[in-house]
Protein backbone atom coordinates (compact mmCIF):
# COMPACT_ATOMS: atom_id res chain seq x y z
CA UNK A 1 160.22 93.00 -24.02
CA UNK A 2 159.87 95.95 -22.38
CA UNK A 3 157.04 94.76 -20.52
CA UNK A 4 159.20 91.84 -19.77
CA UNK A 5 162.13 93.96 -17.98
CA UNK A 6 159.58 95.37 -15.36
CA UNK A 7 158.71 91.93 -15.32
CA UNK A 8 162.01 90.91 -13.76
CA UNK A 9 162.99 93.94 -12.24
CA UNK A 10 159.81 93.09 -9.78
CA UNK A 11 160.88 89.57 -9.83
CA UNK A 12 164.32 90.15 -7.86
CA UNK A 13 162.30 92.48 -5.20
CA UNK A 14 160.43 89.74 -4.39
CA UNK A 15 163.59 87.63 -4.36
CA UNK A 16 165.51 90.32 -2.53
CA UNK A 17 162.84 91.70 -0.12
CA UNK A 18 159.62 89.57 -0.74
CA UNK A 19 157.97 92.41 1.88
CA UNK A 20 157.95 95.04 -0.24
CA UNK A 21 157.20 93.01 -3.31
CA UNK A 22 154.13 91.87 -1.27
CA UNK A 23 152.87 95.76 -0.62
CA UNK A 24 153.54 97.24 -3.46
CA UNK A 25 151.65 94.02 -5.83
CA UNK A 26 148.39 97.23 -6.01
CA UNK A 27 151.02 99.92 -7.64
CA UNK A 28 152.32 97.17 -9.80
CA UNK A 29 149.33 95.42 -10.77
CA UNK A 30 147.55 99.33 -11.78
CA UNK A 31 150.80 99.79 -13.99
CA UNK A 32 149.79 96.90 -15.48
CA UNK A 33 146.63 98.02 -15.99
CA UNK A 34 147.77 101.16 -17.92
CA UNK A 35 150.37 98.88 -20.01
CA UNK A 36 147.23 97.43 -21.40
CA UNK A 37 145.31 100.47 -22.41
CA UNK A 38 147.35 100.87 -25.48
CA UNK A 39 148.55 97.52 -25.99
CA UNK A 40 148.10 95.44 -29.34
CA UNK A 41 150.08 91.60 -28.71
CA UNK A 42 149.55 90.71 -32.52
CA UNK A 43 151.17 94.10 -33.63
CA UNK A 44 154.13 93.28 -30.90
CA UNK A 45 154.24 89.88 -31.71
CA UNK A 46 154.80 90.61 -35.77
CA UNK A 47 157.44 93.15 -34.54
CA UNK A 48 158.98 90.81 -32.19
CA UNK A 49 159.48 88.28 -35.07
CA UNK A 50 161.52 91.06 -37.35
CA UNK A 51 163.24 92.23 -34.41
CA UNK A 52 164.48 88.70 -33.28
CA UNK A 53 165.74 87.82 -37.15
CA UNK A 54 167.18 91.53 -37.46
CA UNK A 55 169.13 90.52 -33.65
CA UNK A 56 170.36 87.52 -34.32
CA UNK A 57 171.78 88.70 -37.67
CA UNK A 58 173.53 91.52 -36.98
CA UNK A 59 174.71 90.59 -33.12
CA UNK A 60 177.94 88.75 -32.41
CA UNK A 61 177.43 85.57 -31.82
CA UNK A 62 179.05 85.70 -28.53
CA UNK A 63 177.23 88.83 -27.68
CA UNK A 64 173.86 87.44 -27.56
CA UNK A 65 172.68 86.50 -31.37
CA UNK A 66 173.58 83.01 -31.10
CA UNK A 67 171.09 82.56 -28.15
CA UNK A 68 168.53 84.16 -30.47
CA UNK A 69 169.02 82.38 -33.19
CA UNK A 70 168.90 78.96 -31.65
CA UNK A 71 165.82 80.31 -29.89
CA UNK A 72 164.33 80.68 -33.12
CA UNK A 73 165.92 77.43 -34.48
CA UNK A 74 164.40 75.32 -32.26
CA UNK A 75 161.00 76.56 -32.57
CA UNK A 76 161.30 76.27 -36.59
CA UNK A 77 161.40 79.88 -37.93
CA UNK A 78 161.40 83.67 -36.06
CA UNK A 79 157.97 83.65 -37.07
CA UNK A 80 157.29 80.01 -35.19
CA UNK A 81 159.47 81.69 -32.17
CA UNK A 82 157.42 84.67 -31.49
CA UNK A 83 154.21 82.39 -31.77
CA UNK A 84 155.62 80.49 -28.90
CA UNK A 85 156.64 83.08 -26.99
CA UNK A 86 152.92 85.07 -26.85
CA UNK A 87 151.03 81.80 -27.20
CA UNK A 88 152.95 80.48 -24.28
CA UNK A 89 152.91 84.36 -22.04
CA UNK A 90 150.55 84.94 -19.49
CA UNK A 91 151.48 88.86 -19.92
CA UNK A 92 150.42 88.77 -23.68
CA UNK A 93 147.03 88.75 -22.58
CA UNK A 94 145.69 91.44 -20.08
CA UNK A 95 142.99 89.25 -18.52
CA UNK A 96 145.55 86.21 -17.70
CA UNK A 97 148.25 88.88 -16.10
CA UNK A 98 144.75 90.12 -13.80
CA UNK A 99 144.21 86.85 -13.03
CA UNK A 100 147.80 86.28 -11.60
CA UNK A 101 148.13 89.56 -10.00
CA UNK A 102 145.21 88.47 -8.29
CA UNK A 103 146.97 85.82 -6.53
CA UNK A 104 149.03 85.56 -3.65
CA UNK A 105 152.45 87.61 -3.82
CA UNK A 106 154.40 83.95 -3.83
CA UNK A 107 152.02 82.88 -6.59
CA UNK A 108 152.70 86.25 -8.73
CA UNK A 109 156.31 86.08 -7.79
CA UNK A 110 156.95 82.35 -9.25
CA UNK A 111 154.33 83.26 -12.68
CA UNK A 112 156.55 85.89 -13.40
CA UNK A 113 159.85 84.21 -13.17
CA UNK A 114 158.71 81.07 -14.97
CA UNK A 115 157.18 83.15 -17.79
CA UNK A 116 158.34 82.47 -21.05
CA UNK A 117 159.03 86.25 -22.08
CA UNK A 118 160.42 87.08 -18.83
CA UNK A 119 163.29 83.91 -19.17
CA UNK A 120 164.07 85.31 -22.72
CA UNK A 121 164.85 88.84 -21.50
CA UNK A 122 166.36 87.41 -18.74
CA UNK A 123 168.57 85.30 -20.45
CA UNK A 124 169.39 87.82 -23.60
CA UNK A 125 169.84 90.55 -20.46
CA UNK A 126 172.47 88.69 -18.99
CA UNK A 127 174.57 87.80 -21.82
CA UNK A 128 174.96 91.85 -22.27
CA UNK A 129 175.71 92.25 -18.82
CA UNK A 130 178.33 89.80 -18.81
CA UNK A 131 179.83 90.38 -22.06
CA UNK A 132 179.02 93.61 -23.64
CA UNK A 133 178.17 96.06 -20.77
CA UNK A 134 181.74 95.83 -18.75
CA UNK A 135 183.15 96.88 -22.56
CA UNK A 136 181.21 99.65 -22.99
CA UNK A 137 181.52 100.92 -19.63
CA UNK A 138 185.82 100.32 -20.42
CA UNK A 139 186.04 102.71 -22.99
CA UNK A 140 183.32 104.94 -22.49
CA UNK A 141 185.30 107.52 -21.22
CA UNK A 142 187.43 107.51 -23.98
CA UNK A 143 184.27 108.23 -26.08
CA UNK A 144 183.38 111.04 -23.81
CA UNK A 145 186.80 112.77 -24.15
CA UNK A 146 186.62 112.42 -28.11
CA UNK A 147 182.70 113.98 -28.38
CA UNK A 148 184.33 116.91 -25.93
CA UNK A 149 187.02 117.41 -28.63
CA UNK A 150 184.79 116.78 -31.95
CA UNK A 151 182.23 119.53 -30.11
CA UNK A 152 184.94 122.29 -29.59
CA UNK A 153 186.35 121.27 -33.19
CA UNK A 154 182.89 122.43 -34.27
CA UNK A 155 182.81 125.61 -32.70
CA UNK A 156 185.91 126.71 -33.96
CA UNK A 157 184.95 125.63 -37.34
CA UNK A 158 181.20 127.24 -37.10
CA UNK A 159 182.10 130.45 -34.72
CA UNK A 160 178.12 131.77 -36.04
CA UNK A 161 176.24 127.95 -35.92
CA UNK A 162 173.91 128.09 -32.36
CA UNK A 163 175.06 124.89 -30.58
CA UNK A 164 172.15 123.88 -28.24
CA UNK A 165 173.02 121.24 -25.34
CA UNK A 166 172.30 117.58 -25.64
CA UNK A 167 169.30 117.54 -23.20
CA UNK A 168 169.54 113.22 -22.67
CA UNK A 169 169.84 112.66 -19.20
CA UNK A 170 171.72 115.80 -18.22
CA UNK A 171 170.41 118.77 -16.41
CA UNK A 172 170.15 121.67 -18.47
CA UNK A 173 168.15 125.61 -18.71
CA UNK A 174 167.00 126.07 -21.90
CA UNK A 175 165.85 129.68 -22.50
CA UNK A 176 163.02 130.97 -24.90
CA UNK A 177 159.89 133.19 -24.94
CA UNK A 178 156.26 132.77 -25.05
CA UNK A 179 155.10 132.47 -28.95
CA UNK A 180 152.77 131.51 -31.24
CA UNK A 181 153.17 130.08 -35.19
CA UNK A 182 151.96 129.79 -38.27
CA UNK A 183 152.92 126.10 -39.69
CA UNK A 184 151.46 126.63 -42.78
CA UNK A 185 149.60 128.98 -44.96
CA UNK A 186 146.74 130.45 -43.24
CA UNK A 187 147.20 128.36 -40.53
CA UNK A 188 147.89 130.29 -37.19
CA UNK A 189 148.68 128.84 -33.93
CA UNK A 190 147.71 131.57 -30.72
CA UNK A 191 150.22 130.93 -27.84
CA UNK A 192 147.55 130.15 -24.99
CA UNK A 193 144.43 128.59 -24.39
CA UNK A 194 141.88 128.50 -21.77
CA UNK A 195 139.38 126.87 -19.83
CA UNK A 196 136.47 127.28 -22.62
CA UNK A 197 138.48 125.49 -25.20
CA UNK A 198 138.63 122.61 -22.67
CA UNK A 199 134.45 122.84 -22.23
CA UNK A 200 134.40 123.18 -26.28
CA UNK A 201 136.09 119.56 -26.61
CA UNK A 202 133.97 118.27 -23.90
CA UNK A 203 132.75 114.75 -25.18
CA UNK A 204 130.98 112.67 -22.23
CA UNK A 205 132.36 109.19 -21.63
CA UNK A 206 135.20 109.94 -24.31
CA UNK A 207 138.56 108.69 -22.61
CA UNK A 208 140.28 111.69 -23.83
CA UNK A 209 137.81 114.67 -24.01
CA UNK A 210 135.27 113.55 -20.69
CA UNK A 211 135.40 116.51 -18.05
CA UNK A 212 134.78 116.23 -14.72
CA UNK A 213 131.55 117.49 -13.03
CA UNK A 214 132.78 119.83 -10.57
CA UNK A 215 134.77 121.29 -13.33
CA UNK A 216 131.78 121.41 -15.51
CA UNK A 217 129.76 123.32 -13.00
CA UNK A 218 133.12 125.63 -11.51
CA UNK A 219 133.28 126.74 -15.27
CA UNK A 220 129.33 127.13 -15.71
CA UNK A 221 129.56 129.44 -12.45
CA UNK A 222 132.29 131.42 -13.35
CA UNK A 223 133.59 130.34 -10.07
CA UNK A 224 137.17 131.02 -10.87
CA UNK A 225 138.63 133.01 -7.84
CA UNK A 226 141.76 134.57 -7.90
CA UNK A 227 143.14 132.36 -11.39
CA UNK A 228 141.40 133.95 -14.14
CA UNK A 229 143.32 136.74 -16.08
CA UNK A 230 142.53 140.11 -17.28
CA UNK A 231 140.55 138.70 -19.69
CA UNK A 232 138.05 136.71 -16.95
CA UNK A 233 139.66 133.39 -18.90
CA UNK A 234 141.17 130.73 -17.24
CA UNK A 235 144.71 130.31 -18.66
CA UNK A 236 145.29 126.20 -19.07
CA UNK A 237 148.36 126.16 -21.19
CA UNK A 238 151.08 127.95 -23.54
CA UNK A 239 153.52 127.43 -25.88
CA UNK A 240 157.38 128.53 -26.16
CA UNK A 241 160.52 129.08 -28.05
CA UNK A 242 162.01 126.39 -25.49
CA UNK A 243 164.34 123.76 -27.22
CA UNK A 244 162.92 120.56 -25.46
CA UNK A 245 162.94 116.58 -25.20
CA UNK A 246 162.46 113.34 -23.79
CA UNK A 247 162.67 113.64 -20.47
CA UNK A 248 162.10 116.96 -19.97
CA UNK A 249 158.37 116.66 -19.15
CA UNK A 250 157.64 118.31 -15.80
CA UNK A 251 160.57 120.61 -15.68
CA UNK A 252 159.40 124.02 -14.07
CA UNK A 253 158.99 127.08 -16.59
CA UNK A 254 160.62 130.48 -15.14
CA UNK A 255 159.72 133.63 -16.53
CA UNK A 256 162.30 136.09 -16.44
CA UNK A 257 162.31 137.40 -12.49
CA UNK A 258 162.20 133.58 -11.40
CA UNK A 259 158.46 133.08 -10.92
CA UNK A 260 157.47 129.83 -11.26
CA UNK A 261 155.06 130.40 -14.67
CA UNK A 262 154.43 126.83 -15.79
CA UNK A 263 155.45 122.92 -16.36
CA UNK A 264 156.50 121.58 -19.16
CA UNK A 265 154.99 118.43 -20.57
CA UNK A 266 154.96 118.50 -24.66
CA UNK A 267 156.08 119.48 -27.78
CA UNK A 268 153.60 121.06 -30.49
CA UNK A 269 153.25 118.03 -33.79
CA UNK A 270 155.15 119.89 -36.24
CA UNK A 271 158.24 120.51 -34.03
CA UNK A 272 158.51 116.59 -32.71
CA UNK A 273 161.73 116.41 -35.07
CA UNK A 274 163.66 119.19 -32.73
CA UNK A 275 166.11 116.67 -31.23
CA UNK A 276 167.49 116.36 -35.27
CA UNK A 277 166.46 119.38 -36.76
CA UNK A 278 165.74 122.65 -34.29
CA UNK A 279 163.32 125.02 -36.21
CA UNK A 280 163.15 128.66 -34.28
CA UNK A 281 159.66 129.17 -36.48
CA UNK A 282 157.76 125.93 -36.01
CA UNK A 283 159.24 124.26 -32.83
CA UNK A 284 157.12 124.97 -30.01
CA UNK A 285 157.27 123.58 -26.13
CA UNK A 286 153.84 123.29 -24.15
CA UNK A 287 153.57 123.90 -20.71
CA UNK A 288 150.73 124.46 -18.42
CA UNK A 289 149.87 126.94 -16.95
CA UNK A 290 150.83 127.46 -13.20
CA UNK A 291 147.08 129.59 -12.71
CA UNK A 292 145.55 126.52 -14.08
CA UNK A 293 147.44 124.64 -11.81
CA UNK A 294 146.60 126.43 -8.70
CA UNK A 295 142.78 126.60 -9.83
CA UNK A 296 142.58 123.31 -10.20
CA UNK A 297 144.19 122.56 -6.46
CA UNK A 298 141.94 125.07 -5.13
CA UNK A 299 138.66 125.20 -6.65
CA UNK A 300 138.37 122.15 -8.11
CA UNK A 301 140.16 119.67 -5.19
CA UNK A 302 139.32 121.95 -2.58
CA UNK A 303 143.05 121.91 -0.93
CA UNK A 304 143.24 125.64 -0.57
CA UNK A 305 145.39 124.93 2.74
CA UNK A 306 148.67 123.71 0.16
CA UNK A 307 147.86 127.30 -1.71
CA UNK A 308 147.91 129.02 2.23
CA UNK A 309 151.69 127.23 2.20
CA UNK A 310 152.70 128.85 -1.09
CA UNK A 311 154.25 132.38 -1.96
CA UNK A 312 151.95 133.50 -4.98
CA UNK A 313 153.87 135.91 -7.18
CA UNK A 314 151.64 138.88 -8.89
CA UNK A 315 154.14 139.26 -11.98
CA UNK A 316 154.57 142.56 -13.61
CA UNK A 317 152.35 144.19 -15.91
CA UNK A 318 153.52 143.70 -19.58
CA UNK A 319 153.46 147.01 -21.43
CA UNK A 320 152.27 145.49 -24.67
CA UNK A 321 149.13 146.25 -25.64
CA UNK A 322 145.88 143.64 -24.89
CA UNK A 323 145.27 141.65 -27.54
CA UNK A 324 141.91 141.95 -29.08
CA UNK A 325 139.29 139.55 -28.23
């Protein structure tokens, strides 16, 4: 179904402005193309079928679970339904969506609005837009007003309890420090890694763990110009204190003069249940590092003209002592 809102989101471009439905069909048909990497239809489909009974069971009628349900009715069970619905769906099967995208635009256009998953998200879509969506948006900001309250009600209660900022669509700083852990006993997580634990995990042809050639041989060559640290490593990435979520991946890590340090992009596994449950001794953000990303710009793309355009920041010497080797 999620497949199937992209699926009608391009839909009404091509209704709206078939033009740019037309030249952007190569972006939309290589999203596709990563949809499908990690796609299982008879693992979606069995979902689909619990979802659908769970939906039309616990929705108002009026609010959409009526439409389910009849769905389902007229097809003989939920089960019957969601056979239908990926028997019948050309995007249930990666080589039938090629096939289509490899049409012309009007042809791609008219598959996707006549496809049976794409009328059933439609048509479930609508009823919350009409009915349940103008609700929501009526009293939402009497819900807002009531979380401000039940949030200062909770500081007043908890004057010592750390509150940290809901991070869900809102802009936020979130401050921490550069860290390592130990998740378990004799277990011991360092805070950065380099460039030779990349080449250590090198497995050729493996989707996750291939490397590059130019990076093998910049790496065999110790040709690391200007990004290698005191240590002659190549920093790739760290870990941090920072209280992060959804969302934030890419936000810019600042170290304490304003230097642009890093990017965020993860969280470490044991401190994935942070958004219920923050942790100061297990929960860990990773970020890249911003050396690795100017190596890789430099010496590995060869676009040393965007690093000519950029203000590179020496940072201060820390007066901790080098760690050991």
């Amino acid at each position: 179904m999620s497949l199937a809102s992209t699926l009608e989101r391009w839909a009404n471009i091509s209704e709206s402005n078939p033009g740019s439905f037309a030249s952007n069909l190569p972006d939309y048909k290589a999203r596709l193309e990563r949809f499908y990497t990690s796609y299982n239809p008879a693992l979606d489909q069995a979902v689909f079928a619990g979802l659908m009974e769970l939906y039309a069971e616990n929705v108002k009628a009026e609010w959409g679970g009526a439409l389910v349900k009849a769905q389902a009715d007229n097809q003989g069970s939920f089960q019957d339904f969601a056979q239908y619905i990926f028997s019948n769906s050309i995007f249930a099967n990666k080589e039938k969506a090629n096939n289509l995208f490899s049409e012309k635009p009007e042809i791609v256009s008219a598959g996707i609005a006549s496809d049976p998953a794409v009328v059933f998200f439609k048509n479930v879509s609508a009823i919350y837009r009409d009915q349940v969506a103008p609700k929501v948006n009526e009293i939402q900001p009497s819900i807002d007003l009531l979380q401000r309250q039940y949030m200062a009600a909770q500081m007043v209660v908890f004057p010592e309890k750390r509150f940290f900022p809901d991070a869900n669509s809102t802009m936020r700083i979130t401050y921490g420090k550069v860290d390592g852990y130990q998740p378990r006993d004799a277990v011991e997580y360092l805070p950065h890694t380099y460039l030779d634990g990349v080449i250590e995990k090198y497995v050729p042809g493996d989707y996750e763990f291939d490397v590059p050639a130019k990076l093998l041989e910049l790496y065999k060559n110790k040709d690391f110009g200007r990004y290698a640290d005191a240590t002659g490593r190549v920093p790739v990435g760290f870990i941090g204190t920072n209280h992060t979520t959804g969302g934030n991946s890419g936000s810019p890590a600042l170290d304490a003069y304003g230097n642009l340090v890093g990017l965020n992009f993860d969280r470490v596994w044991e401190g994935t249940m942070s958004d219920l449950n923050y942790d100061p001794e297990i929960c860990r953000n990773i970020m890249v590092d911003v050396r690795y990303i100017l190596f890789i710009i430099d010496k590995y793309a060869g676009a040393g003209h965007l690093i000519d355009e950029m203000n590179l920041v020496t940072p201060k010497k820390s007066k901790n002592k080098k760690r050991k080797k």
